[in-house]
N, C-alpha and C. Protein backbone atom coordinates (compact mmCIF):
# COMPACT_ATOMS: atom_id res chain seq x y z
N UNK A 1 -21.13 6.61 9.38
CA UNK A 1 -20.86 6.19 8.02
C UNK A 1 -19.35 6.08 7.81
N UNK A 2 -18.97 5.21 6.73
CA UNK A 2 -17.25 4.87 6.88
C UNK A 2 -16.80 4.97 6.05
N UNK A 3 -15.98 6.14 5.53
CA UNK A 3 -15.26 7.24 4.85
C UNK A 3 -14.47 6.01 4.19
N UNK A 4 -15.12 6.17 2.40
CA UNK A 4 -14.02 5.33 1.25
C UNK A 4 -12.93 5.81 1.55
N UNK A 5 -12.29 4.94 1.67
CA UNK A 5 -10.65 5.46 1.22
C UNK A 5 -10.34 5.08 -0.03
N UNK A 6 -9.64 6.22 -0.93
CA UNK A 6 -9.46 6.22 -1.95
C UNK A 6 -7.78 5.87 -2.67
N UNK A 7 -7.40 4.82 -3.37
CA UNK A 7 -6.16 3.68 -2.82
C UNK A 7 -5.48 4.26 -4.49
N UNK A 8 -4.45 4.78 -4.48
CA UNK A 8 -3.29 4.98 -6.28
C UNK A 8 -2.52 3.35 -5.43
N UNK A 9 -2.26 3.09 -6.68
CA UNK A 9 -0.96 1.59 -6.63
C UNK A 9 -0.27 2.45 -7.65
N UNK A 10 1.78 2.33 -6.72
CA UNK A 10 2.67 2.84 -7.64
C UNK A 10 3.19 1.65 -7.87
N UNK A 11 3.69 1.44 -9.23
CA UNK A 11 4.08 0.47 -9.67
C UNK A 11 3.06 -0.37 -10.70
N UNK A 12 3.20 -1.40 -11.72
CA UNK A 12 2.07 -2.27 -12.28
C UNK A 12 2.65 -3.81 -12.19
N UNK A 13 3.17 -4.12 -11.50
CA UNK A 13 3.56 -5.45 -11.54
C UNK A 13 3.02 -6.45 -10.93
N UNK A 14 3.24 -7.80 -10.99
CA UNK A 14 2.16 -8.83 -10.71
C UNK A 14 1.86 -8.78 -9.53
N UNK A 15 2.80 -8.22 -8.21
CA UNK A 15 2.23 -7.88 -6.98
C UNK A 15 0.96 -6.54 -6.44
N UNK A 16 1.09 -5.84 -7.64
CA UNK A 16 0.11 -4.34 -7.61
C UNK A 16 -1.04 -4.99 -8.55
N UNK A 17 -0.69 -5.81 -9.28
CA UNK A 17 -2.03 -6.46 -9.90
C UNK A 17 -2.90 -7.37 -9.16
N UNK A 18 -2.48 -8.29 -8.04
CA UNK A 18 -3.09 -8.88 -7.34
C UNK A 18 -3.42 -7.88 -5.54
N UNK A 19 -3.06 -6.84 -5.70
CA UNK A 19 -3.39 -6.13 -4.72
C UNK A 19 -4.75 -5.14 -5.34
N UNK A 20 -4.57 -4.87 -6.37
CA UNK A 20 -5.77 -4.59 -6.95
C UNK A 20 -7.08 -4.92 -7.38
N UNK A 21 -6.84 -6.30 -7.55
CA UNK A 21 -7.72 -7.77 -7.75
C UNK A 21 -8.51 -7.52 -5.82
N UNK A 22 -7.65 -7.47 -5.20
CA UNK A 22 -8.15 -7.93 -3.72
C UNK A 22 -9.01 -6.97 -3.16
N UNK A 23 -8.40 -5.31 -3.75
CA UNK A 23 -8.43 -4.24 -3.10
C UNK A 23 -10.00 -4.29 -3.45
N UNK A 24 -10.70 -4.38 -4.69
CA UNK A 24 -12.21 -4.55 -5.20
C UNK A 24 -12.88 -5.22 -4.18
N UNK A 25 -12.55 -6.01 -3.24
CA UNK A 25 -13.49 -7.10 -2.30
C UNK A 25 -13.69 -6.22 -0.89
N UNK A 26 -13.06 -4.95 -0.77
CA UNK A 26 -13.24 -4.18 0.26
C UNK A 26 -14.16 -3.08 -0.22
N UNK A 27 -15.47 -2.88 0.35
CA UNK A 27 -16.54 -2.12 0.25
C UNK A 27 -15.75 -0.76 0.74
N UNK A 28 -15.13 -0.61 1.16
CA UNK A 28 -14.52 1.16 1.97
C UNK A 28 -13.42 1.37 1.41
N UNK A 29 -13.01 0.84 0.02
CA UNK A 29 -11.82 1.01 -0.71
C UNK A 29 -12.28 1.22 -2.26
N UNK A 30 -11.42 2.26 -3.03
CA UNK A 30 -12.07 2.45 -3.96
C UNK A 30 -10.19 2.69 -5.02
N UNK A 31 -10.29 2.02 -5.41
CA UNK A 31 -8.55 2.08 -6.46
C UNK A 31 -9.22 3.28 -7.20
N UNK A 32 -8.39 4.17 -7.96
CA UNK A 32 -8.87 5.41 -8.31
C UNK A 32 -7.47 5.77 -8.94
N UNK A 33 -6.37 5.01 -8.59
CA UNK A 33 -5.37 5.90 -9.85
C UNK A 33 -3.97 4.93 -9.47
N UNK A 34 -3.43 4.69 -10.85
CA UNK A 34 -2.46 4.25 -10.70
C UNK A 34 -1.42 5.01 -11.60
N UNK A 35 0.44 4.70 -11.07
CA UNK A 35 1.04 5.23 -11.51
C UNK A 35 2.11 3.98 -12.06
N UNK A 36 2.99 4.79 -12.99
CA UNK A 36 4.13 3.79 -13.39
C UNK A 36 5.37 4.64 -13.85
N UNK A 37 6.06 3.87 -14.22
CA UNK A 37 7.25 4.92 -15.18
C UNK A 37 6.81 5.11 -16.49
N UNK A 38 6.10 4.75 -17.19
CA UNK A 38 5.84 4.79 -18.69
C UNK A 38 4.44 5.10 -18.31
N UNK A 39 3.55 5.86 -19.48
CA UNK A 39 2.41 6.24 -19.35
C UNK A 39 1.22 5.13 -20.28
N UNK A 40 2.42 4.03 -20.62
CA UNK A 40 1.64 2.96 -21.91
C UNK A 40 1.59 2.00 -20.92
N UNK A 41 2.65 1.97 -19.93
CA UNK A 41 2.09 0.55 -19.04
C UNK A 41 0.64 1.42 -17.44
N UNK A 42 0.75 2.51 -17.41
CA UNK A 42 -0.12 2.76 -16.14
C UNK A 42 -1.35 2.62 -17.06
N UNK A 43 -1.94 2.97 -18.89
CA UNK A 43 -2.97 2.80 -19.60
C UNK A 43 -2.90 1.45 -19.75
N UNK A 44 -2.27 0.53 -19.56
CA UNK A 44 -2.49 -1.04 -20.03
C UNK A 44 -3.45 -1.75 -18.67
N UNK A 45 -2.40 -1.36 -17.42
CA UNK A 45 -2.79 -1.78 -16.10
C UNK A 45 -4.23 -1.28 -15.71
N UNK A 46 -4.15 0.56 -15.90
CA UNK A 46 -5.55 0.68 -15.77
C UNK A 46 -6.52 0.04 -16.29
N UNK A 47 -7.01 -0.18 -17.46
CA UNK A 47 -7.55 -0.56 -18.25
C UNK A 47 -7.84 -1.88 -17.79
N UNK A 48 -6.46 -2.98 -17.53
CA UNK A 48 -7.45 -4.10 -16.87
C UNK A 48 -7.83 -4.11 -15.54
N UNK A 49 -7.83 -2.92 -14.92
CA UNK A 49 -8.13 -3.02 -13.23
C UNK A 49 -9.61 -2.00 -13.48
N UNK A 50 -9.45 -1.30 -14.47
CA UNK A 50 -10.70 -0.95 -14.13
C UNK A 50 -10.37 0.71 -13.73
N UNK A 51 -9.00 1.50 -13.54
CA UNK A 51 -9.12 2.11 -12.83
C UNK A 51 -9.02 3.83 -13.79
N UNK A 52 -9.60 4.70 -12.89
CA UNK A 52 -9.82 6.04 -13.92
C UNK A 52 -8.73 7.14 -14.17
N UNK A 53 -7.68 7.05 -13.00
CA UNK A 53 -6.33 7.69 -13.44
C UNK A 53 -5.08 7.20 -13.60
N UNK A 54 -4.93 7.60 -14.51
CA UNK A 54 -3.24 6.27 -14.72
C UNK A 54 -2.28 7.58 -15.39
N UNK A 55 -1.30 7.72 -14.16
CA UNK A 55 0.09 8.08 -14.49
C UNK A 55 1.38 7.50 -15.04
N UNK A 56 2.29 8.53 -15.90
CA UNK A 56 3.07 8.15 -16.75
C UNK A 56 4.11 8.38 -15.50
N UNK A 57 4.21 8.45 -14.73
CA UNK A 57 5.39 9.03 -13.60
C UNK A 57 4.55 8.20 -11.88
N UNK A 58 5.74 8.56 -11.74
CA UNK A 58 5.52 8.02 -9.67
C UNK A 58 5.17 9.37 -9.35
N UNK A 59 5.43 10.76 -9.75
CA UNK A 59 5.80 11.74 -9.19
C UNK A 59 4.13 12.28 -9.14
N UNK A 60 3.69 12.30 -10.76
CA UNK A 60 2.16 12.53 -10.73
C UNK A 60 1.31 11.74 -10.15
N UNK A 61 1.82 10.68 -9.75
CA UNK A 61 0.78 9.45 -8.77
C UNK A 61 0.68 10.14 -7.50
N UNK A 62 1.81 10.52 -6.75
CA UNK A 62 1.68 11.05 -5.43
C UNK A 62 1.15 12.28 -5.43
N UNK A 63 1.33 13.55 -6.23
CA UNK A 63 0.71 14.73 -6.18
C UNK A 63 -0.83 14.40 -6.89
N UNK A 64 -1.42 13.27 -7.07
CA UNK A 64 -3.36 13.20 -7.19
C UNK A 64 -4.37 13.46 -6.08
N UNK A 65 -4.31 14.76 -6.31
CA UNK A 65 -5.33 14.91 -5.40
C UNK A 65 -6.53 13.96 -4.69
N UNK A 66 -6.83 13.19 -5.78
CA UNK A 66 -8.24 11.98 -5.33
C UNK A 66 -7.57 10.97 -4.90
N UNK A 67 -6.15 11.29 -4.43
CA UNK A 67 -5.59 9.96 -3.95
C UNK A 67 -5.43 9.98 -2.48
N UNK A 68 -6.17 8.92 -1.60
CA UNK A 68 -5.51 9.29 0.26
C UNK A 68 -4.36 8.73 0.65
N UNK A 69 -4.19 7.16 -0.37
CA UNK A 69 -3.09 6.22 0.33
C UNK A 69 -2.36 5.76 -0.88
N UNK A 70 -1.23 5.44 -0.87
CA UNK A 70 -0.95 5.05 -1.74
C UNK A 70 0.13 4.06 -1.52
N UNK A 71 -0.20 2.45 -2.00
CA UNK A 71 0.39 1.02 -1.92
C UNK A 71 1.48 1.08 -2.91
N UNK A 72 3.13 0.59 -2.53
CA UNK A 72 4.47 0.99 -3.11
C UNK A 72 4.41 -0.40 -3.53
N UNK A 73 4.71 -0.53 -4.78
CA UNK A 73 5.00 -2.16 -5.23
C UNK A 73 5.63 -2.73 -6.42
N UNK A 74 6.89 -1.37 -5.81
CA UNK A 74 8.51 -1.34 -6.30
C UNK A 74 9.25 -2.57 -6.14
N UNK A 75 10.10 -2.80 -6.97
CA UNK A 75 11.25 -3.73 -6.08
C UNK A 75 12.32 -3.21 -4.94
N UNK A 76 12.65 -3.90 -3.99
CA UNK A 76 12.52 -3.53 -2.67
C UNK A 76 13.60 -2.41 -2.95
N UNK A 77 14.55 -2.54 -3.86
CA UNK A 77 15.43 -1.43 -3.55
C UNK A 77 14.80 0.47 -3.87
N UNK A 78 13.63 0.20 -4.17
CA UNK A 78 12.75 1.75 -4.21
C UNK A 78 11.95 1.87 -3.49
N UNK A 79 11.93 0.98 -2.30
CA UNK A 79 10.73 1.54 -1.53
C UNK A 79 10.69 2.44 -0.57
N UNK A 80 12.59 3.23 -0.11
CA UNK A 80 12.62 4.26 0.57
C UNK A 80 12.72 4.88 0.14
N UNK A 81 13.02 4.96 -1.33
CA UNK A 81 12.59 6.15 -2.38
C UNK A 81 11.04 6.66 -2.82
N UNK A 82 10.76 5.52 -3.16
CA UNK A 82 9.01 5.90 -3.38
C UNK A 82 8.11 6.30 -2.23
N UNK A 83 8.17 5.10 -0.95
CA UNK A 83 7.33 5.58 -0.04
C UNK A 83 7.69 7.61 0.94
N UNK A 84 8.89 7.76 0.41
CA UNK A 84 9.64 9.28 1.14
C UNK A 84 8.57 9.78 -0.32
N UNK A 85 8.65 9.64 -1.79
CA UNK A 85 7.90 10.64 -2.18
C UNK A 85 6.72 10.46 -1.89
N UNK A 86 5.86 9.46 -1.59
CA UNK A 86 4.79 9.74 -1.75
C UNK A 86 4.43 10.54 -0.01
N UNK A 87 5.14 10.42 0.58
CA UNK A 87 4.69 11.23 2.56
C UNK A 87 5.33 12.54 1.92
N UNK A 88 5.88 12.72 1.18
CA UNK A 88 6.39 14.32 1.45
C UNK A 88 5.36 15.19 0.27
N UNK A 89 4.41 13.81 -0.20
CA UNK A 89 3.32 14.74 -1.02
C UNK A 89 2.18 14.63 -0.20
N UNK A 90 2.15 14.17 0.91
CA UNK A 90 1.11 14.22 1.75
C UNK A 90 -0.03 12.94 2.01
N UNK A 91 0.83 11.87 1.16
CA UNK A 91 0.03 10.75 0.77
C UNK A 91 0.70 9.30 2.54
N UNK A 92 -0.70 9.03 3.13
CA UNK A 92 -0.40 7.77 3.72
C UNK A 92 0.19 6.76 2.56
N UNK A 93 0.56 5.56 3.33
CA UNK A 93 1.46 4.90 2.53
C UNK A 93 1.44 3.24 3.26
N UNK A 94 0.75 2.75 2.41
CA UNK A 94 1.21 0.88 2.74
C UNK A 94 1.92 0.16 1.68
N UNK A 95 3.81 0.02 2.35
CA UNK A 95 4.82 -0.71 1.22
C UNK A 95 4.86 -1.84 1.42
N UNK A 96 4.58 -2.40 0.39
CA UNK A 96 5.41 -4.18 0.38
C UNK A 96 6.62 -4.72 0.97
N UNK A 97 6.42 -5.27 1.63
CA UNK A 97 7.56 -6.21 2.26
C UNK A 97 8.31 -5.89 0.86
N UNK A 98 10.20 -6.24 1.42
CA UNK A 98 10.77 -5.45 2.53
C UNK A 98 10.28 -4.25 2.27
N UNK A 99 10.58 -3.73 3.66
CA UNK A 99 9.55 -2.21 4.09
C UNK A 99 11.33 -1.45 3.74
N UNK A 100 12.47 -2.00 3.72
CA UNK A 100 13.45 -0.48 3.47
C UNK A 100 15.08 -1.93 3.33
N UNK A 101 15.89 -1.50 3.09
CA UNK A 101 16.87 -2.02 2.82
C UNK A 101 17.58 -2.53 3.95
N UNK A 102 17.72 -1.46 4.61
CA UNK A 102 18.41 -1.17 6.18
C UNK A 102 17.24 -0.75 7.08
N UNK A 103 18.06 -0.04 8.43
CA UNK A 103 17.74 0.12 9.89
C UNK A 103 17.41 1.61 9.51
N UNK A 104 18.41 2.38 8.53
CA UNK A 104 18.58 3.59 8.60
C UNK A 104 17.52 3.99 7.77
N UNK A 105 17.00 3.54 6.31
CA UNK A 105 16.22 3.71 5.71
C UNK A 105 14.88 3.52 6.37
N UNK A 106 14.56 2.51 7.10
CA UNK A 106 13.48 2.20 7.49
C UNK A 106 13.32 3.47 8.56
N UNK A 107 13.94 4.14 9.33
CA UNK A 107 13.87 4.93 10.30
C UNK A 107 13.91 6.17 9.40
N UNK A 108 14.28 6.60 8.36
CA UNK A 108 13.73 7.81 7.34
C UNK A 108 13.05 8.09 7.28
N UNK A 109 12.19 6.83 7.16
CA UNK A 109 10.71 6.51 6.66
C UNK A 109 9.60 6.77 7.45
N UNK A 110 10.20 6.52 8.78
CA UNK A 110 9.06 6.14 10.24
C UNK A 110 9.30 7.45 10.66
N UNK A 111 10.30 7.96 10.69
CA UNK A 111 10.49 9.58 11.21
C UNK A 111 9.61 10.67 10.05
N UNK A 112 9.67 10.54 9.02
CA UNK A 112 9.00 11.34 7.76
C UNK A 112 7.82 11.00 8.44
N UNK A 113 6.92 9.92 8.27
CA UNK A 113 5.65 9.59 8.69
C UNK A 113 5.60 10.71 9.82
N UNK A 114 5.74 10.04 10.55
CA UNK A 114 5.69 10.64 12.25
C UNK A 114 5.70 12.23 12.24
N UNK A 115 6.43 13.04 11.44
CA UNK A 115 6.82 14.03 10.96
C UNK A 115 5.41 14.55 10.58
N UNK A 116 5.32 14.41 9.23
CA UNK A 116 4.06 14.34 8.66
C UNK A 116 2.84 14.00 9.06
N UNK A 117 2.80 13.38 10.19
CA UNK A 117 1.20 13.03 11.03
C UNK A 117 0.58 11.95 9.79
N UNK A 118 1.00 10.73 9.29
CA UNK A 118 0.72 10.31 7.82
C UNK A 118 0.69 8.61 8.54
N UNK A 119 -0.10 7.87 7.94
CA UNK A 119 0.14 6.53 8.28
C UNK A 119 1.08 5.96 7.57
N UNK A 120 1.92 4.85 7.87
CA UNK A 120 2.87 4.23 6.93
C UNK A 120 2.78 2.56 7.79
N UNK A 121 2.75 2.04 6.87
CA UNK A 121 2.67 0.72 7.48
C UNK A 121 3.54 -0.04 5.93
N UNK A 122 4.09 -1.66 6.48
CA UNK A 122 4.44 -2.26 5.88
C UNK A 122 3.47 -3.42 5.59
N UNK A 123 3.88 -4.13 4.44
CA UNK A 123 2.23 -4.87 3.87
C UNK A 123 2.62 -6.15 4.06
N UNK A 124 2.79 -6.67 5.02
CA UNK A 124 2.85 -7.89 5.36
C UNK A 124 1.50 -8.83 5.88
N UNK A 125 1.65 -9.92 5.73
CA UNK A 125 0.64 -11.42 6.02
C UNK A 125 1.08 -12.03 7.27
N UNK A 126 0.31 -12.15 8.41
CA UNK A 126 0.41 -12.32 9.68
C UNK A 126 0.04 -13.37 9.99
N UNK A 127 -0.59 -14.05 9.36
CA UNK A 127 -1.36 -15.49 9.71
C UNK A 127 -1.34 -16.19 9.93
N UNK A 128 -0.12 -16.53 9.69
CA UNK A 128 1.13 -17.76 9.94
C UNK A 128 2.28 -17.89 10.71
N UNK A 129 1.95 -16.16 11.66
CA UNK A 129 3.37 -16.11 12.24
C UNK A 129 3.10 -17.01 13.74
N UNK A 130 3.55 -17.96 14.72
CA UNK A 130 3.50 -18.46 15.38
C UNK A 130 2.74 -17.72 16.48
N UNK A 131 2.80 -16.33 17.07
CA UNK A 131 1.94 -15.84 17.42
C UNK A 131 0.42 -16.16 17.19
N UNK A 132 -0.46 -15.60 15.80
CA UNK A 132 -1.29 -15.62 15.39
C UNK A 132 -1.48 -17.41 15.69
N UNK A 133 -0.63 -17.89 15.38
CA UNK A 133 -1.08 -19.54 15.24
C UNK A 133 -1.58 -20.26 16.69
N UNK A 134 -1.11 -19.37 18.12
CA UNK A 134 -1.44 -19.52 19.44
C UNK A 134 -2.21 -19.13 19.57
N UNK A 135 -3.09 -17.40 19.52
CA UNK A 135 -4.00 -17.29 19.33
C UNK A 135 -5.30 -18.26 19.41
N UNK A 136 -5.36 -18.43 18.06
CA UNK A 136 -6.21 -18.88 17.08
C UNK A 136 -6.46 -20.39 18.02
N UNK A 137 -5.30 -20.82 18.75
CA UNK A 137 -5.68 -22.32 18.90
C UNK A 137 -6.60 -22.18 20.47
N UNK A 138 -6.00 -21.14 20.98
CA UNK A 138 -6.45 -20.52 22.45
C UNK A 138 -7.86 -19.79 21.86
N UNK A 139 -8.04 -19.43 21.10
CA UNK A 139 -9.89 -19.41 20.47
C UNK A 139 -10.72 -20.32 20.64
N UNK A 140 -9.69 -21.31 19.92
CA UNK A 140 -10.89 -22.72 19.62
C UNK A 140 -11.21 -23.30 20.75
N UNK A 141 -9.80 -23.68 21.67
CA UNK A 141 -10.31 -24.32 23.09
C UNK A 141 -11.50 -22.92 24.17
N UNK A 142 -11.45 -22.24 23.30
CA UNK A 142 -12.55 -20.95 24.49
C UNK A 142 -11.65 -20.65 25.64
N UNK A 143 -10.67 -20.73 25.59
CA UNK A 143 -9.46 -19.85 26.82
C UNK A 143 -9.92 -18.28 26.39
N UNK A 144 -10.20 -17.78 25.35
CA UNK A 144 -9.98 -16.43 25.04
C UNK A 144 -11.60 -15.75 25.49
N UNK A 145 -12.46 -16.89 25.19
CA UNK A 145 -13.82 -16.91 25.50
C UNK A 145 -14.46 -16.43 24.37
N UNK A 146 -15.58 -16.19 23.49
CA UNK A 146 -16.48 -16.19 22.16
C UNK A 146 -15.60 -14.99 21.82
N UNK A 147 -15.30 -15.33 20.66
CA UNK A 147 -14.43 -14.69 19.67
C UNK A 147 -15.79 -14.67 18.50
């Protein structure tokens, strides 16, 4: 059987709104709490997502217990701020492109994880990267064989 994961979005902006929209189409995902800086915009957002905890703070988003992962969807200059609080509350973590400002931030980040035994990934779209696009063409001719 395949363990819901239970998803807080920090932040309410049009990128955490359409990650929330999407997050509903995954049967093993369950949105369950969102946070913000104001406690009138995490009740506005909840409310149209549907979702049952909505924080007035980032700080109470990461310490929710019913929370496993939690999606950063700051503007880029907080995402080595937000994604460090939410791993040092024990929370996995998938941030929005850019994943950190710098080399040094991004390596804060990957060392905290690593530290913490915590997943951290950056939320990027692969589909289009020229890689994927070879792939896909080495599918169709059956080089790869039934995909």
């Amino acid at each position: 059987m395949v363990k819901t994961i239970r998803w807080g979005i920090l932040s309410t902006g049009d990128i955490a709104g359409a990650f929330a929209r999407d997050l509903k189409l995954l049967p093993d995902a369950e949105l369950v709490a969102v946070g913000s800086r104001t406690q009138q915009r995490a009740e506005a957002f909840g409310q149209d997502h549907g979702i049952p905890h909505r924080h007035g703070s980032y700080e109470a988003l990461a310490q929710d217990p019913d929370v496993d992962v939690i999606y950063v969807a700051t503007p880029h200059s907080f995402h080595a701020e937000n994604t460090i609080l939410c791993l040092n509350s024990g929370k996995a973590v998938l941030c929005e492109k850019a994943f950190a400002l710098n080399s040094s931030q991004a390596k804060e980040m990957i060392d905290l994880a690593r530290e913490k035994k915590l997943f951290l990934m950056e939320a990027m779209v692969t589909r289009h990267f020229p890689v994927i696009k070879q792939v896909r063409q080495w599918v169709e001719e059956g080089r790869i064989g039934e995909v």
